[in-house]
N, C-alpha and C. Protein backbone atom coordinates (compact mmCIF):
# COMPACT_ATOMS: atom_id res chain seq x y z
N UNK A 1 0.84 -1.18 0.00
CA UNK A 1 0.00 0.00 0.00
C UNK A 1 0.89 1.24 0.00
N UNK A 2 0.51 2.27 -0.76
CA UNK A 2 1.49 3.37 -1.02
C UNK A 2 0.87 4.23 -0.12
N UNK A 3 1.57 5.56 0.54
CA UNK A 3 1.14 6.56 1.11
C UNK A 3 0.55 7.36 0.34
N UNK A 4 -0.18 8.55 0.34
CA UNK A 4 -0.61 9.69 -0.29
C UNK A 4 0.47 10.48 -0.03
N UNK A 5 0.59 11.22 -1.02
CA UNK A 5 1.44 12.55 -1.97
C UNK A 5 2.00 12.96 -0.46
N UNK A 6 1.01 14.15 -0.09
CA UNK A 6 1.05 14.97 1.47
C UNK A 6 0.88 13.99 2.52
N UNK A 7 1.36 12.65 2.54
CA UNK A 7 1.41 12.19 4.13
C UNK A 7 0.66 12.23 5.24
N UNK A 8 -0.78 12.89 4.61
CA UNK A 8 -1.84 13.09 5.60
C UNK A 8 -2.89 11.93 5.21
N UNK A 9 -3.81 11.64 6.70
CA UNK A 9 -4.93 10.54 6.40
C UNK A 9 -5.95 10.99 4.98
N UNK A 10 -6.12 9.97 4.56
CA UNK A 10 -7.14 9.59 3.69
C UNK A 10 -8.37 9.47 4.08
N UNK A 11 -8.70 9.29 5.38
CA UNK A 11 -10.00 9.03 6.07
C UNK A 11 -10.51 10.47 5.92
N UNK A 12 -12.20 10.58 5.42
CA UNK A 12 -12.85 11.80 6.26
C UNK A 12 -13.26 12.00 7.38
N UNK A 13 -13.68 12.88 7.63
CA UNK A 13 -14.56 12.64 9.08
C UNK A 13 -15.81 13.14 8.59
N UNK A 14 -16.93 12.88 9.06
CA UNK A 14 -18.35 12.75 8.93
C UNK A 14 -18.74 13.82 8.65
N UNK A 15 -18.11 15.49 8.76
CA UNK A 15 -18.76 16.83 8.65
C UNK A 15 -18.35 17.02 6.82
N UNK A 16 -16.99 16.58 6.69
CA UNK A 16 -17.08 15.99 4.98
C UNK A 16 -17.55 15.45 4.49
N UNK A 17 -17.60 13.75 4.70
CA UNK A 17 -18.70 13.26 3.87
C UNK A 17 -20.00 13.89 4.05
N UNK A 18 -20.72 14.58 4.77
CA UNK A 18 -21.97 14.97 4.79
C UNK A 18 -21.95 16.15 3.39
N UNK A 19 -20.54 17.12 3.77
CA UNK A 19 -20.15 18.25 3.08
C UNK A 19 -20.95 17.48 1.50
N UNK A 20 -19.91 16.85 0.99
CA UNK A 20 -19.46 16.42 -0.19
C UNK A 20 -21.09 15.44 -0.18
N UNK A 21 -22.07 14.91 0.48
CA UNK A 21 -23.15 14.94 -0.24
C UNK A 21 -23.87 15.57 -0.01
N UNK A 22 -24.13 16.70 0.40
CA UNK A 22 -25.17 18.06 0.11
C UNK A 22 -24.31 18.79 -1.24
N UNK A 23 -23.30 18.33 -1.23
CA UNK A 23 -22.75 19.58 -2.38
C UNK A 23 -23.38 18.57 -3.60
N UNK A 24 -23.12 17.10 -3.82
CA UNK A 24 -23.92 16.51 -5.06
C UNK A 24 -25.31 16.59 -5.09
N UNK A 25 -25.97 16.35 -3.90
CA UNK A 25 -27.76 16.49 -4.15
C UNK A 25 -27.61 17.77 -4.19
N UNK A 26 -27.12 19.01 -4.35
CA UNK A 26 -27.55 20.23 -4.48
C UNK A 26 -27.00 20.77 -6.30
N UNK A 27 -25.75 19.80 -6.19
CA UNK A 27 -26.04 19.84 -7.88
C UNK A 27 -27.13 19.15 -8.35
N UNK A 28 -27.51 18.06 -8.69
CA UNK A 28 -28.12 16.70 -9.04
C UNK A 28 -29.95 17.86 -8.67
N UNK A 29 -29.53 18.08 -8.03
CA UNK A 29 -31.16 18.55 -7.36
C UNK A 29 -31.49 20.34 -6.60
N UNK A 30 -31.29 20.81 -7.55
CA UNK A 30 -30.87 22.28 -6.65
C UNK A 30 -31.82 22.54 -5.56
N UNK A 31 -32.74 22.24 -5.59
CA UNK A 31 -33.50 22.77 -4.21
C UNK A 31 -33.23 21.65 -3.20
N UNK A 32 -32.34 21.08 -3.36
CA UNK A 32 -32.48 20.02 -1.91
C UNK A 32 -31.50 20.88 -1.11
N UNK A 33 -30.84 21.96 -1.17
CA UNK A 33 -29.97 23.30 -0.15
C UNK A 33 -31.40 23.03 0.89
N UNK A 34 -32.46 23.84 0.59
CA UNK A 34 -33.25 23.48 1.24
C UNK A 34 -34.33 22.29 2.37
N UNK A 35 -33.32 21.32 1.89
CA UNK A 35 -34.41 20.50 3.16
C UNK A 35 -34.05 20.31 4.19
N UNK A 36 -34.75 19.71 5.07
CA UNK A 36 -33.94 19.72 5.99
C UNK A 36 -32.99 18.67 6.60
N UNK A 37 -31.77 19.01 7.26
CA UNK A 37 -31.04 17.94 8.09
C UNK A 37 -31.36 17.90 9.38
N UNK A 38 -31.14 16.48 10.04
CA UNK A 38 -31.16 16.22 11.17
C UNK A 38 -29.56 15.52 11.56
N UNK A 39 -29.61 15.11 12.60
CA UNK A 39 -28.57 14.33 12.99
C UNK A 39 -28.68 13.24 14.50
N UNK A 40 -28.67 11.95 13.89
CA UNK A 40 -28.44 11.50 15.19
C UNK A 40 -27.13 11.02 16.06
N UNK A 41 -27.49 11.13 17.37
CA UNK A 41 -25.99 10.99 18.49
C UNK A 41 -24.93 10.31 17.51
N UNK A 42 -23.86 10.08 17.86
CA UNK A 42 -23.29 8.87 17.90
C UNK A 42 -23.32 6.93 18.35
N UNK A 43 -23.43 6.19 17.47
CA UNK A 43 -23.93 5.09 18.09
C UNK A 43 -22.57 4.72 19.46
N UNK A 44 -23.26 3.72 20.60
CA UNK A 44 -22.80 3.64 21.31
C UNK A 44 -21.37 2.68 21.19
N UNK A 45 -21.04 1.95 19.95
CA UNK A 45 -20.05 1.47 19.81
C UNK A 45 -19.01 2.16 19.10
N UNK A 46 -19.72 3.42 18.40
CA UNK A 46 -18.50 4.22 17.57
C UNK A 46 -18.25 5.88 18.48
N UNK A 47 -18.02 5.76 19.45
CA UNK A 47 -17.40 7.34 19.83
C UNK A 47 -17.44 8.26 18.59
N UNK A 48 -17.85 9.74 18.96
CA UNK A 48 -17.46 10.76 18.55
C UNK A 48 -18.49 10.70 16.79
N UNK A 49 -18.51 9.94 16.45
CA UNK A 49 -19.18 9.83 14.70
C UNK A 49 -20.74 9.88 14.94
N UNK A 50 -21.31 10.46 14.34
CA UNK A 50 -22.61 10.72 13.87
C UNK A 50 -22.84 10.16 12.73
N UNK A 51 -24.99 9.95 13.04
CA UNK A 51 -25.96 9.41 11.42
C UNK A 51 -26.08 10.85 11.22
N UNK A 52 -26.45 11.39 9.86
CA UNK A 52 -26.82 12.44 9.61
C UNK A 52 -27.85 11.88 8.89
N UNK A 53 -29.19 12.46 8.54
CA UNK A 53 -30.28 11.70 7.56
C UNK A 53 -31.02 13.22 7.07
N UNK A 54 -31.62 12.94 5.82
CA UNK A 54 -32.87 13.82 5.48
C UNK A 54 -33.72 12.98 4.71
N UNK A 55 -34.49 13.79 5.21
CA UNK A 55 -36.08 13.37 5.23
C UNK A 55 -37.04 14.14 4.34
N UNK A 56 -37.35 13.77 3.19
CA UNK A 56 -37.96 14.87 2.39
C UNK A 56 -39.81 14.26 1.38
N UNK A 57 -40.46 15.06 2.22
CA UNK A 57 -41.95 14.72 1.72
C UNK A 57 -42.35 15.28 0.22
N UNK A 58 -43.22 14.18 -0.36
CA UNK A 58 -43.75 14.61 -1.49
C UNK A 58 -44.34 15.95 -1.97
N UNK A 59 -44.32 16.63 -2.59
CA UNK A 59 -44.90 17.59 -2.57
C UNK A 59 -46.19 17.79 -2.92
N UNK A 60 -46.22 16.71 -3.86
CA UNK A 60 -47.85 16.07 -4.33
C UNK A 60 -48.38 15.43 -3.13
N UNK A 61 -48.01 14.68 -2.93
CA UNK A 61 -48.41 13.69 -2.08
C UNK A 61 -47.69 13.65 -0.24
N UNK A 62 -47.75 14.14 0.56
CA UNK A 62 -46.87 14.33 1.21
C UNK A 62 -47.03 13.25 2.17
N UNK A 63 -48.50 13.26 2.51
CA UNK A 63 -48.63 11.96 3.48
C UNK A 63 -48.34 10.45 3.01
N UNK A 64 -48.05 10.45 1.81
CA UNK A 64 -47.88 9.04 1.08
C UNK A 64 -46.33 8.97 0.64
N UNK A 65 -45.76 9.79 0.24
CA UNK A 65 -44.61 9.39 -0.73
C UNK A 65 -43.55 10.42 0.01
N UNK A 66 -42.26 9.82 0.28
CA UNK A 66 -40.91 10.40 0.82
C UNK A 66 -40.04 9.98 0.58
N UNK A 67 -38.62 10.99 1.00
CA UNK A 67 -37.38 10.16 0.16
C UNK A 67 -36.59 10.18 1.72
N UNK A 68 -35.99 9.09 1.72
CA UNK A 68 -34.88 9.33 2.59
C UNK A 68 -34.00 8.90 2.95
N UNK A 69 -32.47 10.08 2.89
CA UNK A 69 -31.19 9.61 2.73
C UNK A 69 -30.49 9.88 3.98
N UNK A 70 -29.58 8.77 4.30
CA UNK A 70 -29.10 8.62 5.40
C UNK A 70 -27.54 8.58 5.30
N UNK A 71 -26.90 8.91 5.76
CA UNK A 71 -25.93 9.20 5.77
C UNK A 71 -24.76 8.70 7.45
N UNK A 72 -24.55 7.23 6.73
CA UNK A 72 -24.54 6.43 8.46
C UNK A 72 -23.17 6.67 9.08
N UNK A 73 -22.55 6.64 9.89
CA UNK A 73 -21.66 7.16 11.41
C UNK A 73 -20.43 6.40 10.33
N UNK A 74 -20.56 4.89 9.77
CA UNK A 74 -19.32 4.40 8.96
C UNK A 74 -19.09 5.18 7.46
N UNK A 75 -19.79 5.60 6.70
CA UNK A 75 -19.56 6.74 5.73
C UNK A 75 -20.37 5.98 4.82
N UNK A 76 -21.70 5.11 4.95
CA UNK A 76 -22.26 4.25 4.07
C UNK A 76 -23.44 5.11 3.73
N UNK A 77 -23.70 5.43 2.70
CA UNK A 77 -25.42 6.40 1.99
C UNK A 77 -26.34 5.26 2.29
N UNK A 78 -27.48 5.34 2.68
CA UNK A 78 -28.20 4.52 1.89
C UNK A 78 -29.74 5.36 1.60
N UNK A 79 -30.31 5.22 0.68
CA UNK A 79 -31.55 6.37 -0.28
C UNK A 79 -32.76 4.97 -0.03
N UNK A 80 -33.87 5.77 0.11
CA UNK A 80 -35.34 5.00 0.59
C UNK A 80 -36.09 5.68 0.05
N UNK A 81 -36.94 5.68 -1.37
CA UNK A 81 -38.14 5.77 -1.42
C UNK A 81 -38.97 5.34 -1.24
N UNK A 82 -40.23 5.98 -0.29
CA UNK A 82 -40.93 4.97 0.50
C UNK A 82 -42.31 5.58 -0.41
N UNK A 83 -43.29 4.84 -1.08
CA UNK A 83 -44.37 4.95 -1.49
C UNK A 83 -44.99 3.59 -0.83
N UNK A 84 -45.93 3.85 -0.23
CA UNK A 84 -46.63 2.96 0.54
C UNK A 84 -47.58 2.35 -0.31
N UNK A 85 -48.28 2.26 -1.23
CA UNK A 85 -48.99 1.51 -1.90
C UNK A 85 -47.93 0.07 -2.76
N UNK A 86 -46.45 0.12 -2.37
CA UNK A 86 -45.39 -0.61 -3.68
C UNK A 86 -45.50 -1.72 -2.31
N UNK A 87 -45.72 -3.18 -2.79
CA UNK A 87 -45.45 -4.42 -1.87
C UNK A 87 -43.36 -4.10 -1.05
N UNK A 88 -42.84 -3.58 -2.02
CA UNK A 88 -41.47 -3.22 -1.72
C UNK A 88 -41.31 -2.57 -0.93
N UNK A 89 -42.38 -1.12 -0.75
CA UNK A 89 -41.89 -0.22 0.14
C UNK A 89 -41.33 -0.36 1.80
N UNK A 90 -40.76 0.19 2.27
CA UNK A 90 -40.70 -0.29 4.10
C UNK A 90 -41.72 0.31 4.47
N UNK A 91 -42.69 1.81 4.09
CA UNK A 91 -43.64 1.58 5.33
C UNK A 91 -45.06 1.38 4.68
């Protein structure tokens, strides 16, 4: 395994990766600047790292259809569209 150029970690920390995906859903999607974030604690086996998630309702449909991206404490995305009428959906 080779070092990097500048000798500094390769790892982010969680206020980057969050950075670097609001900066793509805000290309990809310009009004998502606007929704909102939350954040939860740190889980109890990882010190110091945070979930960050958003949560964003239909605009048609708000009580039925939402998107939501999570953004977990190990640096893993994972995206949920939940339409409740799809046998697939989770809710």
């Amino acid at each position: 395994m080779t070092e990097p150029l500048n000798n500094r970690s390769t790892v982010a920390s969680q206020e980057d990766r969050m950075r670097l995906l609001n900066d793509a859903l805000a290309r990809a999607i310009p009004e998502s600047r606007t929704w909102e974030r939350k954040r939860y604690p740190s889980a109890p086996n990882t010190p110091g790292e945070s979930t960050h998630y958003i949560e964003v309702f239909s605009p048609v449909r708000p009580n039925e259809q939402s998107l939501f991206v999570q953004l977990r404490y190990d640096g893993d995305i994972q995206v949920v569209l939940v339409v409740p009428h799809l046998k697939s959906s989770p809710k």
